[in-house]
C-alpha atoms as a PDB file:
ATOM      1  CA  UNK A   1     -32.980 -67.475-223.927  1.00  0.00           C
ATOM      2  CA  UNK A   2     -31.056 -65.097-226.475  1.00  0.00           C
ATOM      3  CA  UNK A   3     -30.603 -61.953-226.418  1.00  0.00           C
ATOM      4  CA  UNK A   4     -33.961 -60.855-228.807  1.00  0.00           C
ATOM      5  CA  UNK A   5     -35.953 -62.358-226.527  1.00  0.00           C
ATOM      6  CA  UNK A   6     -36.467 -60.517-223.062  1.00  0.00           C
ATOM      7  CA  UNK A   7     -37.585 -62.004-220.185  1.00  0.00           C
ATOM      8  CA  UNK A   8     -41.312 -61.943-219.381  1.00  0.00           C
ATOM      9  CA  UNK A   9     -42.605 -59.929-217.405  1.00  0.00           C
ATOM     10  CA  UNK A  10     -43.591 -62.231-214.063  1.00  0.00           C
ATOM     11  CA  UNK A  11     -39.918 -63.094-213.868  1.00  0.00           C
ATOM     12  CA  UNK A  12     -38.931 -59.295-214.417  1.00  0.00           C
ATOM     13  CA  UNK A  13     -40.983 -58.542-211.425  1.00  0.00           C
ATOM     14  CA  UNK A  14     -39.961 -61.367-209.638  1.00  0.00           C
ATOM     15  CA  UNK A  15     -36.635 -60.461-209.862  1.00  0.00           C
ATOM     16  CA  UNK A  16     -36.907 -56.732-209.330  1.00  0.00           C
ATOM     17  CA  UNK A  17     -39.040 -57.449-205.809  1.00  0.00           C
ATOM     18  CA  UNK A  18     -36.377 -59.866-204.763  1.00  0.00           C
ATOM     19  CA  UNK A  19     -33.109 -57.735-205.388  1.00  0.00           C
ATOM     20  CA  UNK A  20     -35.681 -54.560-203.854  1.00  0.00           C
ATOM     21  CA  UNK A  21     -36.553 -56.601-200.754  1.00  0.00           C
ATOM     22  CA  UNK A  22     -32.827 -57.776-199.728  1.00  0.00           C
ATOM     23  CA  UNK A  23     -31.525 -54.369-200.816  1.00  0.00           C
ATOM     24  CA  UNK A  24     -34.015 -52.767-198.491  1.00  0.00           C
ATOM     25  CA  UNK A  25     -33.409 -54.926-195.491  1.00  0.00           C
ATOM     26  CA  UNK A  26     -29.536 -55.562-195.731  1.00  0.00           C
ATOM     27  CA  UNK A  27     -28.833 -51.815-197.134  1.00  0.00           C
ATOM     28  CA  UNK A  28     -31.134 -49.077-197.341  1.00  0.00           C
ATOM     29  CA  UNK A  29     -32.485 -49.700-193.838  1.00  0.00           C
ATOM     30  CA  UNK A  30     -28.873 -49.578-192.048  1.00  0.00           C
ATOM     31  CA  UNK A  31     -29.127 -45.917-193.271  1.00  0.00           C
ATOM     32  CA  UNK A  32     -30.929 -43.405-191.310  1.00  0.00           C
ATOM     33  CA  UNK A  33     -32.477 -39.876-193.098  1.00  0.00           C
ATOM     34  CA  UNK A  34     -33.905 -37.422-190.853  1.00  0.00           C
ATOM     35  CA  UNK A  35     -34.555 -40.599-187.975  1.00  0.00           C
ATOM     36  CA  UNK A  36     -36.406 -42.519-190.113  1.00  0.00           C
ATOM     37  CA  UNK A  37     -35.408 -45.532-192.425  1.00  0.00           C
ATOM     38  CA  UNK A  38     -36.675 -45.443-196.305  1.00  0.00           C
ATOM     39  CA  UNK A  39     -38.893 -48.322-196.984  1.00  0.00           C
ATOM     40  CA  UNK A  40     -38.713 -48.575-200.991  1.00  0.00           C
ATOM     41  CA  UNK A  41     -41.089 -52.132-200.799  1.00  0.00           C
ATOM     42  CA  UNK A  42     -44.300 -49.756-201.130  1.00  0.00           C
ATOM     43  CA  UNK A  43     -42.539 -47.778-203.831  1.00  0.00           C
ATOM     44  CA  UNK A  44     -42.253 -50.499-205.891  1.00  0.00           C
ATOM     45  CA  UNK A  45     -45.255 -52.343-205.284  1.00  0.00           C
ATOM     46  CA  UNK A  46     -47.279 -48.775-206.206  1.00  0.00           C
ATOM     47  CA  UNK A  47     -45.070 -48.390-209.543  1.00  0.00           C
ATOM     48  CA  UNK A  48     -46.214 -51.695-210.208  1.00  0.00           C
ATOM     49  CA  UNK A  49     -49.592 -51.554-210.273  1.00  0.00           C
ATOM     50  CA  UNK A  50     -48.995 -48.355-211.668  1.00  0.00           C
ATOM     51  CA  UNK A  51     -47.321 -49.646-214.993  1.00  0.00           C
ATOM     52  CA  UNK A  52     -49.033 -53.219-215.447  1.00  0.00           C
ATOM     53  CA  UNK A  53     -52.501 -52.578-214.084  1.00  0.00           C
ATOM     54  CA  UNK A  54     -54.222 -53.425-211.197  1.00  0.00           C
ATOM     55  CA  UNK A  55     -54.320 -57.540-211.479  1.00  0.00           C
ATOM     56  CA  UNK A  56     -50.550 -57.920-211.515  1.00  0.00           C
ATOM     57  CA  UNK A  57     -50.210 -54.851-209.049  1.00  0.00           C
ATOM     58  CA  UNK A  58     -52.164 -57.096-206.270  1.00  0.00           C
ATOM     59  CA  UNK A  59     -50.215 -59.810-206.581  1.00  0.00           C
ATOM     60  CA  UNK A  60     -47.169 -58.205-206.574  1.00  0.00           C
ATOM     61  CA  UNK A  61     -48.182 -56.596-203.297  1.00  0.00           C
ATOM     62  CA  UNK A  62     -49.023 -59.740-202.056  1.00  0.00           C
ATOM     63  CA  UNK A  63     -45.582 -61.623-203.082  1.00  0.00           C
ATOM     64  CA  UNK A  64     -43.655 -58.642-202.202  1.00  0.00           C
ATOM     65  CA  UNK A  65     -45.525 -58.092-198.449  1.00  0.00           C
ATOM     66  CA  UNK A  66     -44.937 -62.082-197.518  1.00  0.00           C
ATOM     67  CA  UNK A  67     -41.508 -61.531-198.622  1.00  0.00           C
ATOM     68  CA  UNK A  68     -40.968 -58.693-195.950  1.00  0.00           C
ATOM     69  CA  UNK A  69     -42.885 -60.574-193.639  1.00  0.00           C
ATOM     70  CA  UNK A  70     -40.494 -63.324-194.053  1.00  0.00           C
ATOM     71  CA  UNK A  71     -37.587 -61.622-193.909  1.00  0.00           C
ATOM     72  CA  UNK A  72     -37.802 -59.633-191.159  1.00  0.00           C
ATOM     73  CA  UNK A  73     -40.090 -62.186-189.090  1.00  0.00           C
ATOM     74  CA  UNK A  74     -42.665 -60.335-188.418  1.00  0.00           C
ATOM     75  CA  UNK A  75     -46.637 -60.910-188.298  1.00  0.00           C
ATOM     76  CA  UNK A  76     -46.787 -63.060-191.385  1.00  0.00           C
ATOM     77  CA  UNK A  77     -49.475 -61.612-193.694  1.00  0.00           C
ATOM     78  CA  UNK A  78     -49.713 -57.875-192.335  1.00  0.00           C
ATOM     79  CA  UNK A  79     -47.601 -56.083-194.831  1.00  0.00           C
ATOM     80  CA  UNK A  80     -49.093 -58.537-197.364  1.00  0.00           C
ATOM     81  CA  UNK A  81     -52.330 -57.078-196.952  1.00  0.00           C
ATOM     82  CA  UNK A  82     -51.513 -53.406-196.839  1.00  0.00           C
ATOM     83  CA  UNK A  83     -49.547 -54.100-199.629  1.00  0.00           C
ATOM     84  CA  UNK A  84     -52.295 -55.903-201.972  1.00  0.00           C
ATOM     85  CA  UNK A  85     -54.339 -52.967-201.393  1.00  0.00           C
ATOM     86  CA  UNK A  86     -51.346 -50.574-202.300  1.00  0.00           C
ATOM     87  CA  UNK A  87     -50.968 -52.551-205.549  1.00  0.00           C
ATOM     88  CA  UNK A  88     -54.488 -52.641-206.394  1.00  0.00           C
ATOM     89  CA  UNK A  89     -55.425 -49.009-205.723  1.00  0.00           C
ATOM     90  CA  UNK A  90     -52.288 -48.170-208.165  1.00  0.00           C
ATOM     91  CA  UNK A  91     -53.335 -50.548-210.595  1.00  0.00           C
ATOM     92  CA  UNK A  92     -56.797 -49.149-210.810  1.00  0.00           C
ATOM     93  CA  UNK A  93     -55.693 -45.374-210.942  1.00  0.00           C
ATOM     94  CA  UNK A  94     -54.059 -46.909-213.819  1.00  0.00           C
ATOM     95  CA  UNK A  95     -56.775 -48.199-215.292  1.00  0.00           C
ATOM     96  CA  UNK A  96     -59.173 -45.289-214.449  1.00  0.00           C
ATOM     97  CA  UNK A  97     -56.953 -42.375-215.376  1.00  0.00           C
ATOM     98  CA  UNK A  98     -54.435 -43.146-217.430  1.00  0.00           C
ATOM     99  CA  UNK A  99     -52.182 -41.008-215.657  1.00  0.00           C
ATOM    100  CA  UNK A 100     -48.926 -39.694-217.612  1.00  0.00           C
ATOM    101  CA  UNK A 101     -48.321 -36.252-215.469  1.00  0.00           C
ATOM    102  CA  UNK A 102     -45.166 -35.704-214.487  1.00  0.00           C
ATOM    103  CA  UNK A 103     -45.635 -35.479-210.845  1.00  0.00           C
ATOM    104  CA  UNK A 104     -47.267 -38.843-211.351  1.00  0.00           C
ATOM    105  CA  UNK A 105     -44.776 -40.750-209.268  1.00  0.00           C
ATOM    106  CA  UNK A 106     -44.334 -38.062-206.279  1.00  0.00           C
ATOM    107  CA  UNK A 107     -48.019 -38.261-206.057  1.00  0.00           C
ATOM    108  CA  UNK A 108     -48.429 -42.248-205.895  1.00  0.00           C
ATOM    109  CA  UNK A 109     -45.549 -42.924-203.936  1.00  0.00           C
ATOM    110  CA  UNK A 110     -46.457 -40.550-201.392  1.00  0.00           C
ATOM    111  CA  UNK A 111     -49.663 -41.838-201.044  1.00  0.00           C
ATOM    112  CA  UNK A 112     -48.344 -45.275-201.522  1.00  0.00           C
ATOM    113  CA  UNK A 113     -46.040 -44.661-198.376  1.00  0.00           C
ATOM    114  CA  UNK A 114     -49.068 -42.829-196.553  1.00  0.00           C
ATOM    115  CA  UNK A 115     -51.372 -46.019-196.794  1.00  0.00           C
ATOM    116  CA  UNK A 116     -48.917 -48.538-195.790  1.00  0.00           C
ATOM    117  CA  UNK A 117     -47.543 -46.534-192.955  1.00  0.00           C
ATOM    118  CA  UNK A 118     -50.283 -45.639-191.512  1.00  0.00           C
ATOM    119  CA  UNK A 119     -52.203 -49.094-192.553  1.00  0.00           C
ATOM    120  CA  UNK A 120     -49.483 -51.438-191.124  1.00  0.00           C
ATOM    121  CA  UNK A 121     -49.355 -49.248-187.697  1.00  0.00           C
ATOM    122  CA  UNK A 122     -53.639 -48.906-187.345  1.00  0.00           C
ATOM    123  CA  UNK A 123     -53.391 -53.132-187.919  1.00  0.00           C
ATOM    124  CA  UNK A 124     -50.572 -53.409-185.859  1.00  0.00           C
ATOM    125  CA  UNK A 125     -52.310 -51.324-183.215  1.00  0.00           C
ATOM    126  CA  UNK A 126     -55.969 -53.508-183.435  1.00  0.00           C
ATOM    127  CA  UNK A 127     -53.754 -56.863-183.298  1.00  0.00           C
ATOM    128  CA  UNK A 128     -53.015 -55.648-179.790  1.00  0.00           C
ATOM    129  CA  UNK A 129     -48.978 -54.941-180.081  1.00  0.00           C
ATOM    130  CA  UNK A 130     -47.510 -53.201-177.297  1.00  0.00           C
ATOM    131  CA  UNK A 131     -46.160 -50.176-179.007  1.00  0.00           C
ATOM    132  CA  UNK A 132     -46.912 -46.661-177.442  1.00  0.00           C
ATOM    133  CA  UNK A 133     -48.909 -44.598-179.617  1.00  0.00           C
ATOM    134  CA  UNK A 134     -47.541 -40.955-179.144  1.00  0.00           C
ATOM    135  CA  UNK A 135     -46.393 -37.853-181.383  1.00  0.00           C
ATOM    136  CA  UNK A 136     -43.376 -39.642-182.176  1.00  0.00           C
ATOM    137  CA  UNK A 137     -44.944 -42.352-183.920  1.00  0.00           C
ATOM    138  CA  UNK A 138     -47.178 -39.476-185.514  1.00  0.00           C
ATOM    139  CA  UNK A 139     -43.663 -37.716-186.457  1.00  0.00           C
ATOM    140  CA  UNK A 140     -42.310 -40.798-187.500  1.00  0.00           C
ATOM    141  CA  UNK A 141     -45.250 -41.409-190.287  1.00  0.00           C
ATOM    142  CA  UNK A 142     -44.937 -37.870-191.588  1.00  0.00           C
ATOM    143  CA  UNK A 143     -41.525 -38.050-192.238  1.00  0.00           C
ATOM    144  CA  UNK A 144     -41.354 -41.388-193.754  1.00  0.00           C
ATOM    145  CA  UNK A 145     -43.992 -40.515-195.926  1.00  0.00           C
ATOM    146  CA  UNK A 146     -41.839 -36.960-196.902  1.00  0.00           C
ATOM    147  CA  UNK A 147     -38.677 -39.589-197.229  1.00  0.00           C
ATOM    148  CA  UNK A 148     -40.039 -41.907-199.321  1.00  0.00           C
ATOM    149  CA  UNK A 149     -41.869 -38.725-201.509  1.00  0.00           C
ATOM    150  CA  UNK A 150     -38.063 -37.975-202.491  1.00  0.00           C
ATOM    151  CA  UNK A 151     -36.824 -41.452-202.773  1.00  0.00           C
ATOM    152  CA  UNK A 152     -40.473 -41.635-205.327  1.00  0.00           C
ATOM    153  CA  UNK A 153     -38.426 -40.190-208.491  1.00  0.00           C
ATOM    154  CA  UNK A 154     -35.191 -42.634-208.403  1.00  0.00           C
ATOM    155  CA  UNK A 155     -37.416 -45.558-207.748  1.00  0.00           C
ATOM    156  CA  UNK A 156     -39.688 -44.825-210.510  1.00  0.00           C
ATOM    157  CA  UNK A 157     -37.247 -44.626-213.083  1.00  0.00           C
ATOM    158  CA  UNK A 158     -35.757 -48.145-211.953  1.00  0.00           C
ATOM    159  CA  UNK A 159     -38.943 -49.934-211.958  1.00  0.00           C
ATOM    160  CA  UNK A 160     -39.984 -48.375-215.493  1.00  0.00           C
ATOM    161  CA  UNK A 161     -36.549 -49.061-216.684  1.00  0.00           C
ATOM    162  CA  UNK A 162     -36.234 -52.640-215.695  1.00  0.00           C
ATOM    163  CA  UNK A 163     -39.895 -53.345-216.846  1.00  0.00           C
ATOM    164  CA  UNK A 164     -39.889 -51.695-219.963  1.00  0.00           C
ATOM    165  CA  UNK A 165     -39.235 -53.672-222.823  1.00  0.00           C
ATOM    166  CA  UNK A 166     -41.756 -56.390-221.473  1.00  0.00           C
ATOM    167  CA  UNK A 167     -45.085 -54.108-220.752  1.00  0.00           C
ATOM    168  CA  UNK A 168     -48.467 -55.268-222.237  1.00  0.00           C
ATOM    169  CA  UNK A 169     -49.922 -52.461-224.371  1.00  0.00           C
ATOM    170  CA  UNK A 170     -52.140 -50.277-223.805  1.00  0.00           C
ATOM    171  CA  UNK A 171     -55.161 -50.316-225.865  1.00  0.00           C
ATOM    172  CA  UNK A 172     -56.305 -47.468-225.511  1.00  0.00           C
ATOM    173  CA  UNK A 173     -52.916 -45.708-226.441  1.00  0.00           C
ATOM    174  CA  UNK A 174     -53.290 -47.718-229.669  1.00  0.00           C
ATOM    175  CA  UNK A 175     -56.560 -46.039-229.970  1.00  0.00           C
ATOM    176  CA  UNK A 176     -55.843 -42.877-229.611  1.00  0.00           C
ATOM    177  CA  UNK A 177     -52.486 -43.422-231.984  1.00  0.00           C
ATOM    178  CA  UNK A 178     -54.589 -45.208-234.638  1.00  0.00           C
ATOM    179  CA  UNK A 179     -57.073 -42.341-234.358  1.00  0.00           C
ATOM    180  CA  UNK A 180     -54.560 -40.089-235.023  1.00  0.00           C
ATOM    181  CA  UNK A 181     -52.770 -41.444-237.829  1.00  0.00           C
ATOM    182  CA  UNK A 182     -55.828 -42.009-240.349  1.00  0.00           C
ATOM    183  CA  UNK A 183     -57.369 -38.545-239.626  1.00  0.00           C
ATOM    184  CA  UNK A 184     -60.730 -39.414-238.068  1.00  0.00           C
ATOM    185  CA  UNK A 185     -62.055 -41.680-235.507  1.00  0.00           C
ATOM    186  CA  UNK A 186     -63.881 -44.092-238.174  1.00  0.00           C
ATOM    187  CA  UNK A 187     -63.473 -44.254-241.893  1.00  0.00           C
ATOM    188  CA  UNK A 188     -66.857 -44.701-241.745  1.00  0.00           C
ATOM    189  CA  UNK A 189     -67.213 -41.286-240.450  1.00  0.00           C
ATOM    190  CA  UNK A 190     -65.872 -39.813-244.172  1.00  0.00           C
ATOM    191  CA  UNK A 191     -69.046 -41.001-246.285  1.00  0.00           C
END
């Protein structure tokens, strides 16, 4: 490939959930805040969805949940399926609400981190695992999900950054822009 043409954007996320994924396990998880690890994999499976729409966003969630599976040999398919959902509920806030706030990210990736902590533990808990359920694994949730609310900002701004010269566009920006430009919402409308 030269260098006018950038990469699409399945190998773009490809590559950003596998260098995510290893960085996670072999880094960010050897590194303790507040007793809890940060789990960037539902970060970037919400900013995802959040930039390239609900489709892609569930099968990111998908790729990027078998990959943690994988990797850290657990159930295979649990995180895959709390993170499908994660991608797809992103995708279609997306799709719904255009969202461009600025608290955007903080928002999604706190609720991002909500439903996949406390989705993987409720599965976890009706697969029969033999984990205590107490108010440490309640105080555990609640401050990952604060943890990964801070980590939210950084994470968005690498995701955006490393997908952004290959994003579909949006046609409803063009809409709006078009709209703009000529004055009116129809020439039609001028007669």
């Amino acid at each position: 490939m030269t260098a006018s043409t950038p990469f699409p954007l399945p190998v773009r996320v490809a590559a950003l959930a596998v260098v995510v994924v290893f960085f996670q396990i072999g880094v960010v998880s050897e590194v303790p805040v507040f007793g809890v690890s940060v789990d960037l994999s539902p970060l970037l499976v919400a900013f995802i969805g959040l930039m390239c729409g609900s489709t892609l966003g569930a099968a990111s969630g998908f790729a990027v949940g078998l990959l943690v599976d994988l990797a850290l040999l657990q159930t295979l398919g649990l995180t895959s399926l709390v993170f499908t959902l994660v991608g797809y509920w992103c995708g279609r806030l997306r799709e719904l609400r255009d969202p461009q706030g600025a608290l955007t990210p903080l928002l999604v990736g706190g609720g991002a981190s909500a439903v996949s902590l406390v989705g993987y533990s409720l599965m976890e808990f009706m697969l029969g695992v033999d984990a205590p359920v107490s108010f440490e694994l309640l105080r555990q949730i609640v401050l990952g999900i604060v943890v990964n609310t801070i980590v939210a900002l950084p994470m968005w701004a690498i995701v955006r950054r490393s997908l952004e010269g290959a994003l579909p566009e949006d046609p409803r920006r063009r809409r709006r822009r078009r709209a703009y430009t000529t004055g009116g919402l129809s020439p039609l409308s001028r007669t």
